[in-house]
N, C-alpha and C. Protein backbone atom coordinates (compact mmCIF):
# COMPACT_ATOMS: atom_id res chain seq x y z
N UNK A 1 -25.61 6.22 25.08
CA UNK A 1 -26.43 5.14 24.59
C UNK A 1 -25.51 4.03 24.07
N UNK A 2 -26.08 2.63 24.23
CA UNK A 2 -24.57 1.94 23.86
C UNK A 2 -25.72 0.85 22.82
N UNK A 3 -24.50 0.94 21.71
CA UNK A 3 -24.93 0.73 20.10
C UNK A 3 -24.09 -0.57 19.96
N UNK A 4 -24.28 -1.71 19.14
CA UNK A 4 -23.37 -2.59 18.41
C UNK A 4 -23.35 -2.20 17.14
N UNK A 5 -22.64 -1.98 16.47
CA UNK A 5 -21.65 -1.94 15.29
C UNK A 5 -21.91 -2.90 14.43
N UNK A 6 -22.87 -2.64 13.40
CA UNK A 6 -23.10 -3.83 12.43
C UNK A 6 -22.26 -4.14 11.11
N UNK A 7 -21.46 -2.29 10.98
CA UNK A 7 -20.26 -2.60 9.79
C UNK A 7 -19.27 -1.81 10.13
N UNK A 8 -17.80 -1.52 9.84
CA UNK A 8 -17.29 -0.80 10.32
C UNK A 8 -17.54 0.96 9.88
N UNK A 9 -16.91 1.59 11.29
CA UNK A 9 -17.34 2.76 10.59
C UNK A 9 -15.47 3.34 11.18
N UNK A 10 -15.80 4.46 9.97
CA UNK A 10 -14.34 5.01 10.23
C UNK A 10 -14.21 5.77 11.49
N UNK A 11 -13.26 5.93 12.55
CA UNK A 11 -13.12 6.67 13.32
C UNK A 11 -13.81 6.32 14.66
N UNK A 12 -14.52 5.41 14.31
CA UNK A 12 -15.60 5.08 15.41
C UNK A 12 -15.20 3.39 15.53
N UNK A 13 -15.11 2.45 15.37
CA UNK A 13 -14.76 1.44 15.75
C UNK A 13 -15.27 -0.02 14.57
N UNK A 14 -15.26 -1.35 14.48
CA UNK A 14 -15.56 -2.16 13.56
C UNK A 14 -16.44 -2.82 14.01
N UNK A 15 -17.00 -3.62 12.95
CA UNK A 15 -18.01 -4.41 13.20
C UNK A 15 -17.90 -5.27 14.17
N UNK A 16 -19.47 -5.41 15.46
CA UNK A 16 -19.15 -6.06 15.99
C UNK A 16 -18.89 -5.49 17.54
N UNK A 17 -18.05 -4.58 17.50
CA UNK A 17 -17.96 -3.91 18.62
C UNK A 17 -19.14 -3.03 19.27
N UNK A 18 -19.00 -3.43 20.80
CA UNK A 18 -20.15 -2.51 22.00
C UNK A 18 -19.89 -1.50 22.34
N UNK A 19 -20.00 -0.27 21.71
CA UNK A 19 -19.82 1.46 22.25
C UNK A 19 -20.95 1.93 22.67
N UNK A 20 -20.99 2.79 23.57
CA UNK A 20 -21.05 4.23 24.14
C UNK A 20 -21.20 5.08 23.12
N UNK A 21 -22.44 5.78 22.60
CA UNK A 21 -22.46 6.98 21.36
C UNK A 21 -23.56 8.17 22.10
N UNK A 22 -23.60 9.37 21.46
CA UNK A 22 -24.33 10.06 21.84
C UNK A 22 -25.94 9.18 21.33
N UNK A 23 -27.17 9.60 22.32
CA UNK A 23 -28.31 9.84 21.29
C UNK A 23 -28.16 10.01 19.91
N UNK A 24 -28.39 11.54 19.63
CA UNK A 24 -28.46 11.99 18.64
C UNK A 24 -27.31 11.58 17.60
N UNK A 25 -26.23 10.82 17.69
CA UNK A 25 -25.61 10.42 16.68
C UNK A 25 -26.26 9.26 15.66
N UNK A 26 -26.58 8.17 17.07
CA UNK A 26 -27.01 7.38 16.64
C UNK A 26 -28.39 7.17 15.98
N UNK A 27 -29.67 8.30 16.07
CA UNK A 27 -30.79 8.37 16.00
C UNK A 27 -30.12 8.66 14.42
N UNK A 28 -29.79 9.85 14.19
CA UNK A 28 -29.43 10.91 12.84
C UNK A 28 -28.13 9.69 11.98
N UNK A 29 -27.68 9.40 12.14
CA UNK A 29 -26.36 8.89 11.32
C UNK A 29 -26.34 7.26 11.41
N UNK A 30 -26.19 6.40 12.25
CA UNK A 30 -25.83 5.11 12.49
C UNK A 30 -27.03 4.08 12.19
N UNK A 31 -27.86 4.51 12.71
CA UNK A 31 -29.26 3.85 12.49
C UNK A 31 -30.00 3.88 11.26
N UNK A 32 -30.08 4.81 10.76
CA UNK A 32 -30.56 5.29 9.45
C UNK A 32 -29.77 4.63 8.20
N UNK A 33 -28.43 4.59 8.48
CA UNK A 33 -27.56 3.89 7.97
C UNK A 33 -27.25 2.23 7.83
N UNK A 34 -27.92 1.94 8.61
CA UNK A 34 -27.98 0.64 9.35
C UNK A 34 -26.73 -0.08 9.72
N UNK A 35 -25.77 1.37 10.19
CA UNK A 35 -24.50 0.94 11.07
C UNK A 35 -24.46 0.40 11.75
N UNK A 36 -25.48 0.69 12.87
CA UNK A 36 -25.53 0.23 14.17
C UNK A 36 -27.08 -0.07 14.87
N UNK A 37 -26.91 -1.05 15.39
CA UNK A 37 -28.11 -1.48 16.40
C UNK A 37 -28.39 -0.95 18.23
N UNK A 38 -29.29 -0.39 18.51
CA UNK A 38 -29.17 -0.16 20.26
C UNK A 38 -28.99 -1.62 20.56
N UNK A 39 -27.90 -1.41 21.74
CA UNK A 39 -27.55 -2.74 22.58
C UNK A 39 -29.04 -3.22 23.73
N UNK A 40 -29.59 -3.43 23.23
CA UNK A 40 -30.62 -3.98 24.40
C UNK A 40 -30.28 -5.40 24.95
N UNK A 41 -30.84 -5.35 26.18
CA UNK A 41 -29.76 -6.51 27.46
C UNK A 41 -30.12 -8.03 26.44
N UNK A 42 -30.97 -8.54 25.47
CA UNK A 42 -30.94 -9.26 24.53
C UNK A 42 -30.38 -9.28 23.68
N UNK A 43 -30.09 -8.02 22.93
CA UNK A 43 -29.04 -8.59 21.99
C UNK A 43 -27.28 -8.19 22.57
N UNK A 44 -27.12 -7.21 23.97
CA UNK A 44 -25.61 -7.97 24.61
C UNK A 44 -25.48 -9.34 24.18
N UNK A 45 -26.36 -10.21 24.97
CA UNK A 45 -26.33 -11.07 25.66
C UNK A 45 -26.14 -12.12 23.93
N UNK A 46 -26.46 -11.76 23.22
CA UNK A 46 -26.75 -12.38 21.68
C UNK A 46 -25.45 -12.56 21.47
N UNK A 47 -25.04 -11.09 21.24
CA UNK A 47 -23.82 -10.50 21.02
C UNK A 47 -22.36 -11.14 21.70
N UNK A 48 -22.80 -11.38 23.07
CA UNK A 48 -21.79 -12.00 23.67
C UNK A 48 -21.41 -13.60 23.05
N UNK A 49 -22.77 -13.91 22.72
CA UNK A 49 -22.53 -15.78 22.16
C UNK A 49 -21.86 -15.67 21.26
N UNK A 50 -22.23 -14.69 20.03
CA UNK A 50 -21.79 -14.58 18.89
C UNK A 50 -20.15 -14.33 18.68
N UNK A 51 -19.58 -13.34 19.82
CA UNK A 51 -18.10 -13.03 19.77
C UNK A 51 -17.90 -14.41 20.38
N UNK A 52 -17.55 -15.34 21.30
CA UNK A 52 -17.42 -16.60 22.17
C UNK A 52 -17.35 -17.17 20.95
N UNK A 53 -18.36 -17.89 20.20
CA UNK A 53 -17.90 -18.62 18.98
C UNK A 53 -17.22 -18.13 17.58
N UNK A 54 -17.34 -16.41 17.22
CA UNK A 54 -16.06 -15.99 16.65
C UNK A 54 -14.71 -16.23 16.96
N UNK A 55 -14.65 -16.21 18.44
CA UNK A 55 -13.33 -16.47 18.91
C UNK A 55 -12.87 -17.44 19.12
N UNK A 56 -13.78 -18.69 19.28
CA UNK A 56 -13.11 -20.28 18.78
C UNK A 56 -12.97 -20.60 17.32
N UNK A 57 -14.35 -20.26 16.48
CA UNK A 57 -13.52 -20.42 14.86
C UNK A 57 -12.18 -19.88 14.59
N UNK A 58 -11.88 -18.28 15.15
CA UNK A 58 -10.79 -17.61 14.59
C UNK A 58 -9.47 -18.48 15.33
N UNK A 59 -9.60 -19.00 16.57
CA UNK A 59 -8.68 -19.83 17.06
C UNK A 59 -8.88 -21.37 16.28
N UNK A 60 -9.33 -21.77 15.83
CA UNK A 60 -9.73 -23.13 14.53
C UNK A 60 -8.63 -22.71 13.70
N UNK A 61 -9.31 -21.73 12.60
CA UNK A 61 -8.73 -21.20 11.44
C UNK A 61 -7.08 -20.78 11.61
N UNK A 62 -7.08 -20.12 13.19
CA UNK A 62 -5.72 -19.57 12.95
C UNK A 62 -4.44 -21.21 13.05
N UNK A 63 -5.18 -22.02 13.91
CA UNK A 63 -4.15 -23.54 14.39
C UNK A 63 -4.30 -23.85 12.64
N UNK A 64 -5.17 -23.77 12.09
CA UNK A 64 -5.33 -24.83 10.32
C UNK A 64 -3.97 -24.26 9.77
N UNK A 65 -4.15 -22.59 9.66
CA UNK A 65 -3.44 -21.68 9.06
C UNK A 65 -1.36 -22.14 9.44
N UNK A 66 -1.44 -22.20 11.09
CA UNK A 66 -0.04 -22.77 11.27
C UNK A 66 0.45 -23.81 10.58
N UNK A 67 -0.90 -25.17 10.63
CA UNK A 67 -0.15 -26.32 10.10
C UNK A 67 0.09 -26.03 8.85
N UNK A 68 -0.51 -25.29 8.14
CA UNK A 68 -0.32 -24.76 6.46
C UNK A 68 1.14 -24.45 6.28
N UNK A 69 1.30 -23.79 7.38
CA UNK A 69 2.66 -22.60 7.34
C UNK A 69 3.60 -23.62 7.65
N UNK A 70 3.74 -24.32 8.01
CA UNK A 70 5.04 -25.19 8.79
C UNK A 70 4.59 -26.15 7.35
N UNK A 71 3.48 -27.08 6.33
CA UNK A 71 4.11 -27.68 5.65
C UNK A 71 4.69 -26.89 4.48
N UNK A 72 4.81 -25.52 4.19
CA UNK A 72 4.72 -24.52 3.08
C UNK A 72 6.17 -24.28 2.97
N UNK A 73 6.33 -24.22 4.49
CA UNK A 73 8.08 -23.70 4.75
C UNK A 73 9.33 -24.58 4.56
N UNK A 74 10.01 -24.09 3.50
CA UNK A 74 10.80 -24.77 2.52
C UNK A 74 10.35 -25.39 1.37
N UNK A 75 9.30 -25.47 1.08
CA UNK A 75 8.47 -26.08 -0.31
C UNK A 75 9.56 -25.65 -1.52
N UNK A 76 10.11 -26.45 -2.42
CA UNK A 76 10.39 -25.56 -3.65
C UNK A 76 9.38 -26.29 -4.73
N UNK A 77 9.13 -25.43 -5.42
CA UNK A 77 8.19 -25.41 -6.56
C UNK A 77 9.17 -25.15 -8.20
N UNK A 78 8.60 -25.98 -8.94
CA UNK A 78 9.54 -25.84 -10.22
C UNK A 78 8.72 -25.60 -11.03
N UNK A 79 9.43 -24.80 -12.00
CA UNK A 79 8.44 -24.14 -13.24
C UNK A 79 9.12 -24.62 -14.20
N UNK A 80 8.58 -24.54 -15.34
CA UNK A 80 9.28 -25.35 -16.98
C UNK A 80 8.80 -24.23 -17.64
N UNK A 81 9.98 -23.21 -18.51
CA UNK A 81 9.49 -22.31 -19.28
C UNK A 81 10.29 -21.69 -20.17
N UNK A 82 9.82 -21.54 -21.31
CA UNK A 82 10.92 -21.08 -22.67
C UNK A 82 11.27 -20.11 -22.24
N UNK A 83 12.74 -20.05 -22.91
CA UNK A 83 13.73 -19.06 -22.18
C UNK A 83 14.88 -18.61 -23.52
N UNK A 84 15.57 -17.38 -23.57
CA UNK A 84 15.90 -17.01 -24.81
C UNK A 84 17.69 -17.42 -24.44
N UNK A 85 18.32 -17.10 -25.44
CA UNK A 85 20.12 -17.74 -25.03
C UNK A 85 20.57 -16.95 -23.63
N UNK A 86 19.77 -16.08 -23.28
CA UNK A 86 20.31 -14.75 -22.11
C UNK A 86 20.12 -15.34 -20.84
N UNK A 87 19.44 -16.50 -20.87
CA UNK A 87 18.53 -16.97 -19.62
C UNK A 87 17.59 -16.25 -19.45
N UNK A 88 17.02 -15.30 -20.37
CA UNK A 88 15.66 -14.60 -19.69
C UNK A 88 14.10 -15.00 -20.71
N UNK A 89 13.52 -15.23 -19.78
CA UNK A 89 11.99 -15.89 -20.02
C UNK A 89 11.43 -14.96 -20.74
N UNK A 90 10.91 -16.04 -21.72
CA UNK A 90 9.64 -15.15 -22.70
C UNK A 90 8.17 -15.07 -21.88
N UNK A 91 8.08 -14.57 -21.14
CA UNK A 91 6.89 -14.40 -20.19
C UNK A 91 7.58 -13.75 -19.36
N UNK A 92 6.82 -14.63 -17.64
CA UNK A 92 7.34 -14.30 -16.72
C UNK A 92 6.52 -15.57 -15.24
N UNK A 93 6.73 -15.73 -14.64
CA UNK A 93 6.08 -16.47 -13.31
C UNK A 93 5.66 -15.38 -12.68
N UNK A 94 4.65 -15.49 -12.32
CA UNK A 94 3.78 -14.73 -11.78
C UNK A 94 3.33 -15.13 -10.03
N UNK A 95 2.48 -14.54 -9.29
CA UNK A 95 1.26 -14.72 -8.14
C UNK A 95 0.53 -15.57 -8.42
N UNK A 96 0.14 -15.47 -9.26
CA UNK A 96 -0.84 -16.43 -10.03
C UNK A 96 -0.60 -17.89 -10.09
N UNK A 97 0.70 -17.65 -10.98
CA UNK A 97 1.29 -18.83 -11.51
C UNK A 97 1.23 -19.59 -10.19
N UNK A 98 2.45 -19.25 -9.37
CA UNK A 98 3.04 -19.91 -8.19
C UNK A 98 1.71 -20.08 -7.10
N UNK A 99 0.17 -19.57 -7.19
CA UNK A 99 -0.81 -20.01 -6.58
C UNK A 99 -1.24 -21.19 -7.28
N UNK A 100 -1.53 -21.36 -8.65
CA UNK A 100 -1.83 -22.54 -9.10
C UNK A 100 -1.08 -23.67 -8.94
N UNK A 101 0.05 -23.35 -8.75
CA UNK A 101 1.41 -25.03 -8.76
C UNK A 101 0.67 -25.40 -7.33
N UNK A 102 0.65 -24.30 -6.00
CA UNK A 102 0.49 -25.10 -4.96
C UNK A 102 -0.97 -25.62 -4.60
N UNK A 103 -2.10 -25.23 -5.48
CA UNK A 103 -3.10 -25.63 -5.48
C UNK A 103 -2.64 -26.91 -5.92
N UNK A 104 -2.12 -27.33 -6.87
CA UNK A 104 -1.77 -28.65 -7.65
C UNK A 104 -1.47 -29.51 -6.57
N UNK A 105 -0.55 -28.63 -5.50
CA UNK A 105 -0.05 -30.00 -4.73
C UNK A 105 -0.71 -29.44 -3.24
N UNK A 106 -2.05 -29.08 -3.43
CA UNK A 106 -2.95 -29.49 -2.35
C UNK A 106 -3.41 -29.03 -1.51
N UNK A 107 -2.63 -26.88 -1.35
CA UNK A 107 -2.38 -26.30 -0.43
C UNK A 107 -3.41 -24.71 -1.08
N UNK A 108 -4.07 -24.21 -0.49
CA UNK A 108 -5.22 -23.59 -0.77
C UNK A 108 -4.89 -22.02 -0.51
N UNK A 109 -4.55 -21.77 -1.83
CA UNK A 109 -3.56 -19.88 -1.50
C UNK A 109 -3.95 -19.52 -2.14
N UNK A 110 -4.26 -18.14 -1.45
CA UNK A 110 -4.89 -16.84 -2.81
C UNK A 110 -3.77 -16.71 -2.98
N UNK A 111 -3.69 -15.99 -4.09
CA UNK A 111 -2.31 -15.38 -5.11
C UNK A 111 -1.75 -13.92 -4.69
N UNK A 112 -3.07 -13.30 -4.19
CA UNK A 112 -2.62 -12.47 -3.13
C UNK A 112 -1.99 -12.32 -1.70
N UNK A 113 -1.54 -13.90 -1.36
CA UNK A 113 -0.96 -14.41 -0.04
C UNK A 113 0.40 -14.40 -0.61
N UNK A 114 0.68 -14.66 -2.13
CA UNK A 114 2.03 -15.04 -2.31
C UNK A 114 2.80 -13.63 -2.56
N UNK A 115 3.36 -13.38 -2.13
CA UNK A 115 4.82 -11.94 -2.22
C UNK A 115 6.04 -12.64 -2.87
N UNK A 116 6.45 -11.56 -4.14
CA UNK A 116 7.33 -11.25 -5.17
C UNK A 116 7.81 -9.98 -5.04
N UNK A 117 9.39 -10.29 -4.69
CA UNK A 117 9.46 -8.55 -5.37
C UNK A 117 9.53 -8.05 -6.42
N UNK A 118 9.40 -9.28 -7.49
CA UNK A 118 8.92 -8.96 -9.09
C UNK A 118 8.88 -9.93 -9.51
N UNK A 119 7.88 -10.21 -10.62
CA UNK A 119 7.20 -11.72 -11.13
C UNK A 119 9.11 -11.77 -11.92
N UNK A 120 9.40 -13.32 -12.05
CA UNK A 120 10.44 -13.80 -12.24
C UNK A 120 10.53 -14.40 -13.37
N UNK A 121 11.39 -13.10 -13.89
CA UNK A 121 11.64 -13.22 -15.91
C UNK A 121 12.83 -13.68 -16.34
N UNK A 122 13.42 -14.38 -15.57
CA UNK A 122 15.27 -15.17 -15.40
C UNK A 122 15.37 -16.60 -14.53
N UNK A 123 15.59 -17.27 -15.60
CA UNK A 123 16.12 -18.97 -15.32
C UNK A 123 16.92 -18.97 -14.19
N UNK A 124 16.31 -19.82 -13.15
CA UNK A 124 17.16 -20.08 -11.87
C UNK A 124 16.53 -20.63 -10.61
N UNK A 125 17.14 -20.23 -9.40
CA UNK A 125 16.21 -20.42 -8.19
C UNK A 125 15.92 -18.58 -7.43
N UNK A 126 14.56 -18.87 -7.34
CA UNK A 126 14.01 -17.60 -6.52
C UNK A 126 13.39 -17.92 -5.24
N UNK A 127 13.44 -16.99 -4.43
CA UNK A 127 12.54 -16.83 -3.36
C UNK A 127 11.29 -16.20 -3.46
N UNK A 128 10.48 -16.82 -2.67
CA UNK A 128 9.18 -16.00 -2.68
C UNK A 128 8.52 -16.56 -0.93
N UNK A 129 7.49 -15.53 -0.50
CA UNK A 129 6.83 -16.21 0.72
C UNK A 129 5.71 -16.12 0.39
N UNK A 130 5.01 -17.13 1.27
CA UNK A 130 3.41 -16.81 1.60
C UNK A 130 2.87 -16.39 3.03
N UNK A 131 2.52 -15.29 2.51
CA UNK A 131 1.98 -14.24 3.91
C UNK A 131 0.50 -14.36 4.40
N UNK A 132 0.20 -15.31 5.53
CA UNK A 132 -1.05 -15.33 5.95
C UNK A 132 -1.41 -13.88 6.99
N UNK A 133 -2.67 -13.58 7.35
CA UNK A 133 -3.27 -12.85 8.24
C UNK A 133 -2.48 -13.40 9.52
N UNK A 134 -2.27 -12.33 10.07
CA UNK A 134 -1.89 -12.70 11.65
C UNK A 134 0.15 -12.91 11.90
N UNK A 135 0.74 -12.61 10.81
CA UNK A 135 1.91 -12.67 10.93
C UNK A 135 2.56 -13.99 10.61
N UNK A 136 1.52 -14.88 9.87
CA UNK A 136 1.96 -15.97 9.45
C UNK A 136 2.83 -16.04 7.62
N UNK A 137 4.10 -16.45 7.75
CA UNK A 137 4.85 -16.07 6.60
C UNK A 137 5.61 -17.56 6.39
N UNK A 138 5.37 -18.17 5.33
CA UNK A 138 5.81 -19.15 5.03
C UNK A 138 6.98 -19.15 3.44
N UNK A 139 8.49 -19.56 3.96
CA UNK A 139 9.16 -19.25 2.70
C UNK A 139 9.42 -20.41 2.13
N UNK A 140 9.37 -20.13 0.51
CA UNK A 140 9.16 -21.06 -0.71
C UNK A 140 10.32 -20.75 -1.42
N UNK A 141 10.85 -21.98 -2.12
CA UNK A 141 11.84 -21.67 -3.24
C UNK A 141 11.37 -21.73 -4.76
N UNK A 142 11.54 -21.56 -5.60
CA UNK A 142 11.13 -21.71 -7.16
C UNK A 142 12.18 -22.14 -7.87
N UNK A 143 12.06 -22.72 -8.33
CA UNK A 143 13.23 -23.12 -9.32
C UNK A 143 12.65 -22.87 -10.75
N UNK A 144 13.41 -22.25 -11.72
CA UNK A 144 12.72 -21.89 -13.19
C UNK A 144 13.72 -22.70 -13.76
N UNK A 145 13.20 -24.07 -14.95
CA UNK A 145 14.12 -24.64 -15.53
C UNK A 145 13.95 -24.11 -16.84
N UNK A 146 14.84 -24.60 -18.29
CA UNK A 146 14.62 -24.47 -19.54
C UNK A 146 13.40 -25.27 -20.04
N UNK A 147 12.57 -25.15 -21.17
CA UNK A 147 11.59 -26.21 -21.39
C UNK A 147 11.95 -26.59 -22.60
């Protein structure tokens, strides 16, 4: 019986996708669940429009995502922050932090895009990247001055 996939299921495939299931899986488990829908030649055919314009937004989003990445790459970002005679910060710069500076200057990042290999508790210049979906990695410098 061939089912579309309304959320993902483990082991069985993601949302969205056209399988092949037994009957009885789908009667007892998928349906009941409201995993999955029977493919009837109307909603293929639905189904087919719907992936066709998934797959031009996701080709939209992914070209936006490049130009992001190419103006991101080399960005340095400067922080101003009290610091003790050791050079080491009474805080620390954070994901966070370094998402808000580039919101400031215009560029739209979760804080979970930005990678640290530890929020940066020492006056200087650091590296950090921003890691989009799809293998997109854009590297940033930081500079931490005295305030």
């Amino acid at each position: 019986m061939k089912v579309i996939l309304q959320k993902d299921v483990k082991e069985l495939g993601r949302a969205g996708d056209l399988l092949n299931v037994s009957t009885g899986y789908f009667r007892n488990f998928l349906f009941p669940k409201n995993l999955a829908i029977e493919a009837t030649e109307t909603k293929v055919k639905e189904w087919e429009h719907l992936k066709k314009v998934a797959e031009v937004k996701k080709a939209k989003a992914m070209e936006e995502k490049k130009q992001v990445v190419a103006k991101l790459n080399g960005l340095s970002l400067t922080f101003k922050a009290v610091a003790g005679e050791s050079d080491k910060l009474f805080g620390a710069v954070t994901h966070g932090d370094i998402s808000k500076e580039l919101e400031k200057q215009g560029f739209s990042v979760d804080k979970r895009d930005v990678v640290l290999e530890e929020p940066i508790k020492i006056l200087g210049k650091h590296k950090a990247q921003v890691k989009f979906s799809e293998g997109l990695i854009a590297d940033i410098s930081i500079n931490v001055e005295r305030q």
